[in-house]
N, C-alpha and C. Protein backbone atom coordinates (compact mmCIF):
# COMPACT_ATOMS: atom_id res chain seq x y z
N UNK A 1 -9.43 -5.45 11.76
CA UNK A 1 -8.13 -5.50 11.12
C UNK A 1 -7.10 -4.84 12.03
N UNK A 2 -6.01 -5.34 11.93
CA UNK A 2 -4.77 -4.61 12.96
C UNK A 2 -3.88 -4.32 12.24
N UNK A 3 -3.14 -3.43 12.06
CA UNK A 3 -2.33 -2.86 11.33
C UNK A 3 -0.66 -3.24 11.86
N UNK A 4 0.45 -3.96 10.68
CA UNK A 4 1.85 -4.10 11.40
C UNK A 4 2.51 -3.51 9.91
N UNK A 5 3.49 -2.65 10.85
CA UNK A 5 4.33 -2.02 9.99
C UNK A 5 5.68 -3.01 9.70
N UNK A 6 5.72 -3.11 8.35
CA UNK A 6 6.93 -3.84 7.58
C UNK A 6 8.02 -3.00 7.33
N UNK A 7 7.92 -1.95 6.90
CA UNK A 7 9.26 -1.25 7.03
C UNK A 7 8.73 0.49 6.98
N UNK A 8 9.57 1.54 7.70
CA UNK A 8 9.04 2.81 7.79
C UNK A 8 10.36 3.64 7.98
N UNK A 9 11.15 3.83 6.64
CA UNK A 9 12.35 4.36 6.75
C UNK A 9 12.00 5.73 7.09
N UNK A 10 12.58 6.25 8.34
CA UNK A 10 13.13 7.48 8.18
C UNK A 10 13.44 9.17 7.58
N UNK A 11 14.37 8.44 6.64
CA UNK A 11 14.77 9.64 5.78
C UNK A 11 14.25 9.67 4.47
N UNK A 12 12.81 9.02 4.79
CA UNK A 12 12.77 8.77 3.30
C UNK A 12 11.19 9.21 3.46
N UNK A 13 11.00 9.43 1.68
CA UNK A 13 8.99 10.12 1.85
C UNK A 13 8.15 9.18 1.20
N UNK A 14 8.55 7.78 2.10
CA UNK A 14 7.47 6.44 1.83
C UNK A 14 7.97 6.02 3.10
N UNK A 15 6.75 5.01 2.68
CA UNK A 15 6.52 4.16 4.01
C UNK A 15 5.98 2.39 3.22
N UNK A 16 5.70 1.43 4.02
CA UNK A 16 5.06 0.50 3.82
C UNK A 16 4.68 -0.38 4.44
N UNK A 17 3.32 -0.61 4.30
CA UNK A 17 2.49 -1.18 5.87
C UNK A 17 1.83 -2.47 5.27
N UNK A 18 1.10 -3.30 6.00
CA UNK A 18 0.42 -4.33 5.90
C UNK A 18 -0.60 -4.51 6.83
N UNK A 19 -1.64 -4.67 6.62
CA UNK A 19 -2.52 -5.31 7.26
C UNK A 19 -3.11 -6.35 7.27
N UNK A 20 -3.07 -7.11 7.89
CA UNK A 20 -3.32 -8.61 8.82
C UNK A 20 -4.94 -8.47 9.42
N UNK A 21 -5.53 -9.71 9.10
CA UNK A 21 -6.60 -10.05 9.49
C UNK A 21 -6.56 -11.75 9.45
N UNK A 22 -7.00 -12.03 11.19
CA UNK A 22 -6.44 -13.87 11.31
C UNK A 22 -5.07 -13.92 11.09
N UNK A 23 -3.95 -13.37 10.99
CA UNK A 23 -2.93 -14.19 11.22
C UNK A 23 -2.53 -13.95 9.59
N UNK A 24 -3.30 -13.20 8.47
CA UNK A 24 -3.00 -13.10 6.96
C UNK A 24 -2.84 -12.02 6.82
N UNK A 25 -2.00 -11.68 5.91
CA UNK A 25 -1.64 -10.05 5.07
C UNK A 25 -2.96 -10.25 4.25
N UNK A 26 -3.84 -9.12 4.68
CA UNK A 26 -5.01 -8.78 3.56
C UNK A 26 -4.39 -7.59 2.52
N UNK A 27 -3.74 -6.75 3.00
CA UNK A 27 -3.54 -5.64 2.43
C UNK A 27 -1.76 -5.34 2.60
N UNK A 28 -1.61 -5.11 1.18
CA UNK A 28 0.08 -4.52 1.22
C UNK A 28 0.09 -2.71 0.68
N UNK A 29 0.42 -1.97 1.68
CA UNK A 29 0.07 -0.60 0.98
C UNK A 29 1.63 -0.07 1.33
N UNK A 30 2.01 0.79 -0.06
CA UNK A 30 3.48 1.68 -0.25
C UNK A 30 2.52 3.39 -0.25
N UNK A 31 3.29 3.81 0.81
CA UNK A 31 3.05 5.53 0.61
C UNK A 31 3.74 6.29 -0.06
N UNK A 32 3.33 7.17 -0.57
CA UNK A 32 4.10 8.38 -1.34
C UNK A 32 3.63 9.54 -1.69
N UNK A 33 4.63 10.28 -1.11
CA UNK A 33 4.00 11.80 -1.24
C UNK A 33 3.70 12.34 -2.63
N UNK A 34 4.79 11.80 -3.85
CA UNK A 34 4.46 12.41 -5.03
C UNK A 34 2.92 11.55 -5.80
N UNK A 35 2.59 12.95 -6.82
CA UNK A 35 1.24 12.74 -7.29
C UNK A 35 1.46 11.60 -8.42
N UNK A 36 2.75 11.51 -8.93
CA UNK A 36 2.81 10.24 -10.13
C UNK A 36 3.98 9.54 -9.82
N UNK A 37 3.87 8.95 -8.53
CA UNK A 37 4.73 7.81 -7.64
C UNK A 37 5.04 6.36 -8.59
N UNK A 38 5.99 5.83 -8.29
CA UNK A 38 6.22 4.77 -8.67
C UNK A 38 6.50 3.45 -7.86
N UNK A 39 6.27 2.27 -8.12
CA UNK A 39 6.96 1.42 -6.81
C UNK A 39 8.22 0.67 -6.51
N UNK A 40 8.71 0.77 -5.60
CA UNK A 40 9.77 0.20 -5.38
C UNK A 40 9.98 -0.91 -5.86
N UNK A 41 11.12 -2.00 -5.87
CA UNK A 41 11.57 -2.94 -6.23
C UNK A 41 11.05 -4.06 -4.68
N UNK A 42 11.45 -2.99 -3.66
CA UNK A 42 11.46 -3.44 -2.25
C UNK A 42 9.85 -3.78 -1.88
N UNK A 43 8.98 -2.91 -2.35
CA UNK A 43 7.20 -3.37 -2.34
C UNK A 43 7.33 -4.66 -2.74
N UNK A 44 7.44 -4.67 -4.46
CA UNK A 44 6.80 -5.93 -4.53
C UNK A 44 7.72 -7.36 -3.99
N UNK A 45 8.79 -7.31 -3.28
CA UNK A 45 9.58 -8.49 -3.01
C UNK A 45 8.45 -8.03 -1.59
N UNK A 46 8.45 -7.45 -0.38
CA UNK A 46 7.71 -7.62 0.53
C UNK A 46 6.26 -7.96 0.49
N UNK A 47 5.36 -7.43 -0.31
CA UNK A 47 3.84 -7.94 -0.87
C UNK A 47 4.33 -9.41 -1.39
N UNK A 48 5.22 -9.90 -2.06
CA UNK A 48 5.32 -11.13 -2.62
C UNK A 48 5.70 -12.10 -1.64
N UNK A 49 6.39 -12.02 -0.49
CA UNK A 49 6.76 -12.74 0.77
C UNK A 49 5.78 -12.85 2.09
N UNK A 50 5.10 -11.59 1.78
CA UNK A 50 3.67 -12.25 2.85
C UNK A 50 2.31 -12.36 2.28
N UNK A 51 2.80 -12.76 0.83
CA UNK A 51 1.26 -13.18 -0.02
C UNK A 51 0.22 -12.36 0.72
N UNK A 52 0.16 -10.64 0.45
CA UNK A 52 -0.51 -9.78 0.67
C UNK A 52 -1.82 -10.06 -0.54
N UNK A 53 -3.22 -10.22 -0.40
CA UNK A 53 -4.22 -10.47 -1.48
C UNK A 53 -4.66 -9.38 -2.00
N UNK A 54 -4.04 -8.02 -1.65
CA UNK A 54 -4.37 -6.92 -2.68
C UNK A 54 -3.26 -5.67 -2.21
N UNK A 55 -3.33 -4.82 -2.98
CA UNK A 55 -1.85 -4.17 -2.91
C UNK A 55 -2.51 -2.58 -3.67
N UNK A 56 -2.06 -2.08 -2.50
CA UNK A 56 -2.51 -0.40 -3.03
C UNK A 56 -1.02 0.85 -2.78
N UNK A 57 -1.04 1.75 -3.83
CA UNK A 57 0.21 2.44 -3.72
C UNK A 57 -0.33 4.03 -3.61
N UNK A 58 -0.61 4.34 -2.22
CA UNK A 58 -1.26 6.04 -1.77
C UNK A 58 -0.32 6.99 -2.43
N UNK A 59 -0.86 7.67 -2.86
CA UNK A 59 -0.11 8.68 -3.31
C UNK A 59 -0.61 10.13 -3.45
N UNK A 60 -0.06 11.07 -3.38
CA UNK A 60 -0.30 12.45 -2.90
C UNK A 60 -1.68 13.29 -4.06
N UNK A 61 -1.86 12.47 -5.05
CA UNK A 61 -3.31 12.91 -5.82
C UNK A 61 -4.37 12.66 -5.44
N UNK A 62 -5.16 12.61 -6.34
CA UNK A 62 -6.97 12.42 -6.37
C UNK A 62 -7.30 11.36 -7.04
N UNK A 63 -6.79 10.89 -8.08
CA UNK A 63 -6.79 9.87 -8.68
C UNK A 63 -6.89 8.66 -8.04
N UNK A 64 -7.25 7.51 -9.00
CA UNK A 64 -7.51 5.94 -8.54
C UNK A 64 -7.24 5.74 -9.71
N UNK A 65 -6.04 4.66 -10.05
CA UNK A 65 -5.93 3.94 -11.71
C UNK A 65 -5.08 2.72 -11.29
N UNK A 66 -5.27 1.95 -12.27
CA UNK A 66 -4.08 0.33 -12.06
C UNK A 66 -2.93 0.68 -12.52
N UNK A 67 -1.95 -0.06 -11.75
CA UNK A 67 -0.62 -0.63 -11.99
C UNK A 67 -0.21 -1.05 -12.01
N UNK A 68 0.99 -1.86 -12.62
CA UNK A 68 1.40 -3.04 -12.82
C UNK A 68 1.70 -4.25 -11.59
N UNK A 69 1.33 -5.64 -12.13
CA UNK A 69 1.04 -6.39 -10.45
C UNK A 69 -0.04 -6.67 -9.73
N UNK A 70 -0.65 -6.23 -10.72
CA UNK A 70 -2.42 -5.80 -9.62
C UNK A 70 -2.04 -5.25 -8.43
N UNK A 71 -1.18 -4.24 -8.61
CA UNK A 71 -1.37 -2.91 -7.75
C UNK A 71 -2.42 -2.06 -8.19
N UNK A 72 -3.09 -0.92 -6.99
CA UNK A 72 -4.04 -0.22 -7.43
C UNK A 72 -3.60 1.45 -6.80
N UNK A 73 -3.10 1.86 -7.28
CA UNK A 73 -2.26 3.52 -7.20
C UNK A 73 -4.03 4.21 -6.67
N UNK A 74 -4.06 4.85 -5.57
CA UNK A 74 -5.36 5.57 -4.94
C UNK A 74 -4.94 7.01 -4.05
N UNK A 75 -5.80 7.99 -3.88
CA UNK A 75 -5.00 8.43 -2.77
C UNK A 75 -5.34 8.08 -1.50
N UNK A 76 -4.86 9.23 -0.37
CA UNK A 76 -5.10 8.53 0.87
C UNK A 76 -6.88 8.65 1.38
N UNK A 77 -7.79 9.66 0.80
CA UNK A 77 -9.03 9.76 0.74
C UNK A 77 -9.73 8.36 0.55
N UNK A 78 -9.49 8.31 -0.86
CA UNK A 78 -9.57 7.02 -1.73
C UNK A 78 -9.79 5.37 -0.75
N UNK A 79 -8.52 5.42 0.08
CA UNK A 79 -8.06 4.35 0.82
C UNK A 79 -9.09 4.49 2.10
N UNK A 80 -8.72 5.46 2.58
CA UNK A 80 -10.02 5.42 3.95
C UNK A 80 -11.44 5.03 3.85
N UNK A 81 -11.82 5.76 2.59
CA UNK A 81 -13.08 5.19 2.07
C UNK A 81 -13.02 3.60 2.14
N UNK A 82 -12.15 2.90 1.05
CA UNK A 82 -12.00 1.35 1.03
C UNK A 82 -12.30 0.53 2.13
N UNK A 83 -11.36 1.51 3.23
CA UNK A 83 -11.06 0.26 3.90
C UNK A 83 -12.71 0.53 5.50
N UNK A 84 -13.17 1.73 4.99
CA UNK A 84 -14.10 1.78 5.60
C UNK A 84 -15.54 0.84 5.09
N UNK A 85 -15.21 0.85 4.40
CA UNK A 85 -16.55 -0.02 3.41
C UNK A 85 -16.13 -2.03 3.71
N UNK A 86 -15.24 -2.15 4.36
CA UNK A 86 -14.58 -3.25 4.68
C UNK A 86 -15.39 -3.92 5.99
């Protein structure tokens, strides 16, 4: 898998990445430092424009629970594991 960054503002305490495998968004992931994060408006129009097939929102807890969209809110532990088991 190769990793391309879609947008990585600055002044801000998110981020949002994609990962591509063949030429496809497998993965649409939004970062966030807080423990009960929410998602942007701007995620799901970008996950929805490169028909990303699963969508995870890191966030600064321990937790793993669903969210709306078939998003899956994990932390960053959580995610390494995933994408190691990949």
């Amino acid at each position: 898998m190769t990793a391309a960054v879609l947008t990585l503002p600055p002044f801000r305490s998110d981020a949002t990445l994609g990962f591509e495998l063949g030429g496809r968004v497998e993965m649409a992931i939004e970062i966030k430092r807080a423990t009960a994060p929410t998602l942007s408006r701007g995620f799901h129009l970008a996950r929805n424009s490169v028909e990303a097939r699963e969508a995870y929102l890191v966030h600064g807890g321990q937790d793993t629970w669903p969210m709306p969209g078939e998003v899956i809110a994990i932390s960053l532990v959580g995610l390494m594991n995933k994408l190691t088991e990949t």
